[in-house]
N, C-alpha and C. Protein backbone atom coordinates (compact mmCIF):
# COMPACT_ATOMS: atom_id res chain seq x y z
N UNK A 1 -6.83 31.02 3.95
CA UNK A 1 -7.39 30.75 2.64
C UNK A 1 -8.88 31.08 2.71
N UNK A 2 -9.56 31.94 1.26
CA UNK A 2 -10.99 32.36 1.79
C UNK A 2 -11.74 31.64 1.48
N UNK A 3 -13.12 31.00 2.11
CA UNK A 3 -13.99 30.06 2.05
C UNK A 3 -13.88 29.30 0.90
N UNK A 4 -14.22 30.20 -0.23
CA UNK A 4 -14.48 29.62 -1.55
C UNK A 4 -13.46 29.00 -2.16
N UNK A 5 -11.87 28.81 -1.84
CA UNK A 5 -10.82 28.44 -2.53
C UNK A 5 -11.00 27.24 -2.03
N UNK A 6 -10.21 26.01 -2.98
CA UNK A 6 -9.97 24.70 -2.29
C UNK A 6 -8.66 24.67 -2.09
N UNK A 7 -8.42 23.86 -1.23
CA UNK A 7 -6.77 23.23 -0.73
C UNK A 7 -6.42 22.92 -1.99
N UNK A 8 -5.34 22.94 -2.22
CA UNK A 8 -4.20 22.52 -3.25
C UNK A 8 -4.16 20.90 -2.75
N UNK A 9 -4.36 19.89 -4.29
CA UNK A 9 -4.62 18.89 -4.29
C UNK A 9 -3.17 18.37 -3.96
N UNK A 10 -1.91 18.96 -4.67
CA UNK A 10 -0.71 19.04 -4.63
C UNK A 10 0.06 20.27 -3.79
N UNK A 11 1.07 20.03 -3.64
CA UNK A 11 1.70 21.20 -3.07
C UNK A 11 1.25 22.59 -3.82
N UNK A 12 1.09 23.38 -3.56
CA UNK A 12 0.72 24.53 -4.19
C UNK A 12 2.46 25.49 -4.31
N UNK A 13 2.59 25.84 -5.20
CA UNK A 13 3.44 26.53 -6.01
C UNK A 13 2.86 28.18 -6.05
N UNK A 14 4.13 28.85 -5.93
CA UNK A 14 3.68 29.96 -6.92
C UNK A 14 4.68 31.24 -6.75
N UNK A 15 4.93 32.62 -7.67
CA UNK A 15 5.95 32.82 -7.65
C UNK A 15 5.51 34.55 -6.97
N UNK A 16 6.02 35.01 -6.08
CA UNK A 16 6.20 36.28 -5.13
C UNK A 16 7.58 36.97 -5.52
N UNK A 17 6.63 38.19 -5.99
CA UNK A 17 8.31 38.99 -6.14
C UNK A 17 7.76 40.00 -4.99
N UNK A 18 9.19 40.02 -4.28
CA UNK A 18 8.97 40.60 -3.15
C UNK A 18 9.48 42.34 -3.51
N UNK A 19 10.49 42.48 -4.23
CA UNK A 19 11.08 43.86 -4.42
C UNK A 19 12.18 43.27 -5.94
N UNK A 20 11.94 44.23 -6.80
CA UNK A 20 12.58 44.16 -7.81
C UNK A 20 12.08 45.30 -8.23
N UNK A 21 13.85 45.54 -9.20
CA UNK A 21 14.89 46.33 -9.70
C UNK A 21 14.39 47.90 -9.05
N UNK A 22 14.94 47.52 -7.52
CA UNK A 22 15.40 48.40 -6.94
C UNK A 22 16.56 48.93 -6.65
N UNK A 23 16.98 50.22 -6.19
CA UNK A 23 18.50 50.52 -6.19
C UNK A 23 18.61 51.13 -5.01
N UNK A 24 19.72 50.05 -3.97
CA UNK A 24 19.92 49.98 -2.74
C UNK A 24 21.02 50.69 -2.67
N UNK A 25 21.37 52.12 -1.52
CA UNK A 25 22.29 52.57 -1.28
C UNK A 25 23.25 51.38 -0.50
N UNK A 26 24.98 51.62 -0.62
CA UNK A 26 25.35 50.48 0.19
C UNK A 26 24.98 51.03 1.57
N UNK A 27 25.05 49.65 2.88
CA UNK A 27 25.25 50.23 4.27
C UNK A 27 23.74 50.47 4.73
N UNK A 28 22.50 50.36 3.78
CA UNK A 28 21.42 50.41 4.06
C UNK A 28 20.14 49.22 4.02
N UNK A 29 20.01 49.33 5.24
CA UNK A 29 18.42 48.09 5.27
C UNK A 29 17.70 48.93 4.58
N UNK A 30 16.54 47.89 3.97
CA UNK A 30 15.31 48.26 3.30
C UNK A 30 14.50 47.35 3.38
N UNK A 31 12.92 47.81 3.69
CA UNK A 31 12.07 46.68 4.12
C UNK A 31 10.61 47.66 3.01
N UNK A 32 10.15 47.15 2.29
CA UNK A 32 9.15 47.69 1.71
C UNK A 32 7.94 47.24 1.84
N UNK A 33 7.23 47.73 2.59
CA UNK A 33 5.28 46.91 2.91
C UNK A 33 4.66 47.61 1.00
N UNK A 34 3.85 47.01 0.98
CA UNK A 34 2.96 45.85 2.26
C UNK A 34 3.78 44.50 2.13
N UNK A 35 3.52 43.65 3.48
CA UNK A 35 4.66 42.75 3.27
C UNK A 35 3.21 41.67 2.41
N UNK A 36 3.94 40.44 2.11
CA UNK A 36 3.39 39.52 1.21
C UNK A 36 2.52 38.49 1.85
N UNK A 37 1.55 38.15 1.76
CA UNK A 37 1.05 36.63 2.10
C UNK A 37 1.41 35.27 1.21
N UNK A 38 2.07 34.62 2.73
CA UNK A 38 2.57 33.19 1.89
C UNK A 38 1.73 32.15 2.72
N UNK A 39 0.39 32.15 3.05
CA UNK A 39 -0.33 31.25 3.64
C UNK A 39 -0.48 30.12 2.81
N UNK A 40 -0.74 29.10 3.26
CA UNK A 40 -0.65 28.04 2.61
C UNK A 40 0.26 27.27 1.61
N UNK A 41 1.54 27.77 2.02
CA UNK A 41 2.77 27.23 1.77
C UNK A 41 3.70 26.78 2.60
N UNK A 42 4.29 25.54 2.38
CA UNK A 42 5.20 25.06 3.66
C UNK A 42 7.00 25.58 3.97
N UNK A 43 7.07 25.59 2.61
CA UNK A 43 8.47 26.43 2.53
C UNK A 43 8.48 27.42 1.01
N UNK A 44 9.48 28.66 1.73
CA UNK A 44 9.56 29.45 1.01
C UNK A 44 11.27 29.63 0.36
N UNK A 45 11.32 30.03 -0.86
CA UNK A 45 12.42 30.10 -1.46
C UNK A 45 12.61 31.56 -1.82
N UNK A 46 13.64 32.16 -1.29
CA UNK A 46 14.51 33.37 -1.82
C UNK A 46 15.50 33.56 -2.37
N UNK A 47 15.29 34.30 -3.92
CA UNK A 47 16.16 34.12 -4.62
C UNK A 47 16.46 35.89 -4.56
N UNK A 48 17.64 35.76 -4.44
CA UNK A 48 18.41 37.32 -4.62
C UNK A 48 19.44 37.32 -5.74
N UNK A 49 19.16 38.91 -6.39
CA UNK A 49 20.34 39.02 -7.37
C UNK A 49 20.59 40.73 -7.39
N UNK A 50 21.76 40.59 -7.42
CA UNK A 50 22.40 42.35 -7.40
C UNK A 50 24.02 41.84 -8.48
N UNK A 51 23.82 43.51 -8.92
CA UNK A 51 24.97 44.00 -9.48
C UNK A 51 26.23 43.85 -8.47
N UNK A 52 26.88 43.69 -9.30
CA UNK A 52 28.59 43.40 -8.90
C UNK A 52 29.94 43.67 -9.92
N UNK A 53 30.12 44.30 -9.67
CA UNK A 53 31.71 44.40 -10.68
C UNK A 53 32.14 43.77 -10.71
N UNK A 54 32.79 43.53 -9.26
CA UNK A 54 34.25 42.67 -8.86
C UNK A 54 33.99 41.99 -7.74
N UNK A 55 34.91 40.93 -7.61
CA UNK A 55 34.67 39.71 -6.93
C UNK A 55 34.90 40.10 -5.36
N UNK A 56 35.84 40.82 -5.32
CA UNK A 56 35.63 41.69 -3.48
C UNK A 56 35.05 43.05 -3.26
N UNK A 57 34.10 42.69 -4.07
CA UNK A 57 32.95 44.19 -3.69
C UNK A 57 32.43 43.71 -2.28
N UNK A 58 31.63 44.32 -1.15
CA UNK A 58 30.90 43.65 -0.23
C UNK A 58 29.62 43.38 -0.88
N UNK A 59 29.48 42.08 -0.27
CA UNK A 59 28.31 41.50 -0.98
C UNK A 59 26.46 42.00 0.10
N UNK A 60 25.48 41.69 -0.69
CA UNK A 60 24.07 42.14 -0.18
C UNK A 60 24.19 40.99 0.48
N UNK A 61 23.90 41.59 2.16
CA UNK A 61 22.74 40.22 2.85
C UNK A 61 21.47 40.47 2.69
N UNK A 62 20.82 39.64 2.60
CA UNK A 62 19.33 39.33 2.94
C UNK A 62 18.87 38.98 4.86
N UNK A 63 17.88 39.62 5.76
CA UNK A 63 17.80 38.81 6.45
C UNK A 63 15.64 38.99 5.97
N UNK A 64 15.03 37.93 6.64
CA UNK A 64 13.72 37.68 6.29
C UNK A 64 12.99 37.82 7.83
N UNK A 65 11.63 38.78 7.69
CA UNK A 65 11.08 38.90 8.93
C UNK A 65 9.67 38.47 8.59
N UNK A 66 9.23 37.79 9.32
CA UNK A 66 7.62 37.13 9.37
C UNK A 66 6.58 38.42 10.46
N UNK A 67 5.31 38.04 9.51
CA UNK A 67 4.55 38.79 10.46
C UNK A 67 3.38 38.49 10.29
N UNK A 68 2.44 38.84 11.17
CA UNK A 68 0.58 38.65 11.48
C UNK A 68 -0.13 39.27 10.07
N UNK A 69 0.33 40.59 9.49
CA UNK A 69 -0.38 40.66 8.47
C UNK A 69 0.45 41.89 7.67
N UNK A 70 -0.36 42.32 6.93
CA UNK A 70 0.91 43.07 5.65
C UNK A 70 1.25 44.22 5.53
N UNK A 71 0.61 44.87 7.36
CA UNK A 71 1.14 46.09 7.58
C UNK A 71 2.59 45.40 8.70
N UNK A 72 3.10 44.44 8.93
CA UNK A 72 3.81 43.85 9.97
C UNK A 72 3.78 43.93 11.01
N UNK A 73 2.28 43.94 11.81
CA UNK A 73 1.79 43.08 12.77
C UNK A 73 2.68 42.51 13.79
N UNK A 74 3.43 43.02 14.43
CA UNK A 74 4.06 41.65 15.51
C UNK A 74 5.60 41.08 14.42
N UNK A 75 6.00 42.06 13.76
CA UNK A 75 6.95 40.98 12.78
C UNK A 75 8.35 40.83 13.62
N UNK A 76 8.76 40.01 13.33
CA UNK A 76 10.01 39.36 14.13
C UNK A 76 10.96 38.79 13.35
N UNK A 77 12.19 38.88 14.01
CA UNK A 77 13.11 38.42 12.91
C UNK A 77 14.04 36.82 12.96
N UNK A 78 13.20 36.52 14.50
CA UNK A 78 13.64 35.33 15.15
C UNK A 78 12.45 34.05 14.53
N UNK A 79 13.04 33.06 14.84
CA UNK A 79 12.02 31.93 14.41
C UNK A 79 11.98 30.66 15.21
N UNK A 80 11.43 30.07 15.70
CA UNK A 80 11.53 28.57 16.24
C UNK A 80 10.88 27.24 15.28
N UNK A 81 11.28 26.19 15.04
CA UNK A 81 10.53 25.04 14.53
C UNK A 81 9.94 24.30 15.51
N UNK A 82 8.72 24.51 15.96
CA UNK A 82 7.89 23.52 16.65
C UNK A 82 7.93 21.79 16.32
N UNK A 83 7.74 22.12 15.17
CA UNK A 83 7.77 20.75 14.77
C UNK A 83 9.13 19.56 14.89
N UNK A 84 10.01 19.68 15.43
CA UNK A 84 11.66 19.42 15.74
C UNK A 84 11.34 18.84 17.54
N UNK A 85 11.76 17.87 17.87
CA UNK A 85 11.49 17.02 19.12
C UNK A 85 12.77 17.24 19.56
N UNK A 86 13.23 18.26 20.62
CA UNK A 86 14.80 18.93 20.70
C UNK A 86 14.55 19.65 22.33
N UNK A 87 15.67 19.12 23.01
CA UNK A 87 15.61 19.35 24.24
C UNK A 87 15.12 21.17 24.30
N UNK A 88 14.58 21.37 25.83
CA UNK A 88 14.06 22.33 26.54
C UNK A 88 15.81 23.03 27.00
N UNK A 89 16.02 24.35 27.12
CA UNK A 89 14.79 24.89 26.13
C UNK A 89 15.41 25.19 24.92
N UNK A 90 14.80 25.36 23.43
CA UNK A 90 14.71 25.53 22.37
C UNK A 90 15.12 26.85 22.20
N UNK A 91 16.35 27.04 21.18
CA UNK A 91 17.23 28.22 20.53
C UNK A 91 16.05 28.61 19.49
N UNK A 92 16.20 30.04 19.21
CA UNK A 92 15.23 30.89 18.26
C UNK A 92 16.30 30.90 16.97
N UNK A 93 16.23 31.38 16.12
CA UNK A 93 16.85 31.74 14.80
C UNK A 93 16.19 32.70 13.99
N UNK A 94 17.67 33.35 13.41
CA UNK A 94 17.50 34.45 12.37
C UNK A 94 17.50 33.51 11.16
N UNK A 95 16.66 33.97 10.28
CA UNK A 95 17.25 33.83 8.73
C UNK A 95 18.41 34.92 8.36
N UNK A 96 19.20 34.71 8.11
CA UNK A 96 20.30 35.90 7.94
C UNK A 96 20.90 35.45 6.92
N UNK A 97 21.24 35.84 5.47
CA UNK A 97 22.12 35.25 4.45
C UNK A 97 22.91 36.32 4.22
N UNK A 98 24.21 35.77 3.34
CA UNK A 98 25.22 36.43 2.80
C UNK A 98 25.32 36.16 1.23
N UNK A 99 25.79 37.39 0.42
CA UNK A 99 25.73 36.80 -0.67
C UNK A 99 27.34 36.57 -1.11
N UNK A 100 28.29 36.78 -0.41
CA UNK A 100 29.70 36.77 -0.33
C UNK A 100 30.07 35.42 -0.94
N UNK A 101 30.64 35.56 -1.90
CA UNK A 101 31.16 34.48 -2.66
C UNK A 101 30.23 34.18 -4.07
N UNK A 102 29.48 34.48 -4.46
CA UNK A 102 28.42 33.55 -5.35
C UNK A 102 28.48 35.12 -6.73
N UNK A 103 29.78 35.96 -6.94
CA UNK A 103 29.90 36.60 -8.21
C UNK A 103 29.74 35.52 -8.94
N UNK A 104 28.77 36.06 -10.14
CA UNK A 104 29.14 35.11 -11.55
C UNK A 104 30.28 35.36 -12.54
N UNK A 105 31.05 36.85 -12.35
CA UNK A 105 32.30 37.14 -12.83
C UNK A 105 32.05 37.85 -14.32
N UNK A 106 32.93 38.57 -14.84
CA UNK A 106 32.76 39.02 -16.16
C UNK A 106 32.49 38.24 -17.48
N UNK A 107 31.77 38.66 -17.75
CA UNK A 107 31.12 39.94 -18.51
C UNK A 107 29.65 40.04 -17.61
N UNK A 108 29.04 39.50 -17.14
CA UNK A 108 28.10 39.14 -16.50
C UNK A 108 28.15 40.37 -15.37
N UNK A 109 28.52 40.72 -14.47
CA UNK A 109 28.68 41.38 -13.17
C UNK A 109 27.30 41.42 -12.45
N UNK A 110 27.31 40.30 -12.38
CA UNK A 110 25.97 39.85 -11.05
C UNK A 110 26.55 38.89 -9.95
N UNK A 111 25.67 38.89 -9.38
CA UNK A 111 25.89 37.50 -8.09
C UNK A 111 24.26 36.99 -7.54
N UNK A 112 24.23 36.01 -7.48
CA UNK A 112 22.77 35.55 -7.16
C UNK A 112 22.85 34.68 -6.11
């Protein structure tokens, strides 16, 4: 945060669009820099939405990679919670989601 800003008296809020209304070939990752700064936030929320016809189309995963700065710096796709008091030694984690299951169905043909 730069000198002149103050801390958020309250949780600080606010809304990051990371990539929208883009058109993803299937079978393909896509990662678009510059990546985003979410400093001074404790948790982050990802909301995904894609087109869908039909209810057994394959669905979009999402996975989420952190990094040092917004050319991706060191970015990684693993994570640990320090803050968690959990025997030695400590498992890493992906964020990895699926969107399999969550069609909203016709007339609509989305899934979020």
């Amino acid at each position: 945060m730069p000198p002149q800003e103050k801390p958020c008296v309250r949780p600080c809020t606010g809304v990051i669009k990371f990539m929208t209304d883009k058109e993803v070939p299937a079978n393909v990752g896509i990662s678009i820099p510059p990546y985003s700064n979410i400093d001074g936030y404790s948790y982050i929320n990802i909301f995904v939405r894609f087109t869908q016809e039909k209810f057994d189309e394959p669905p979009v995963d999402l996975g989420v990679i952190f990094a040092f700065d917004d050319k991706g710096t060191m970015g990684a796709r693993r994570y640990v919670n320090l803050e968690q008091n959990v025997a030695s030694p400590q498992r890493t984690h992906f964020i990895s989601v699926s969107g399999e299951g969550t069609w909203h169905g016709s007339p609509h043909n989305i899934s979020s």
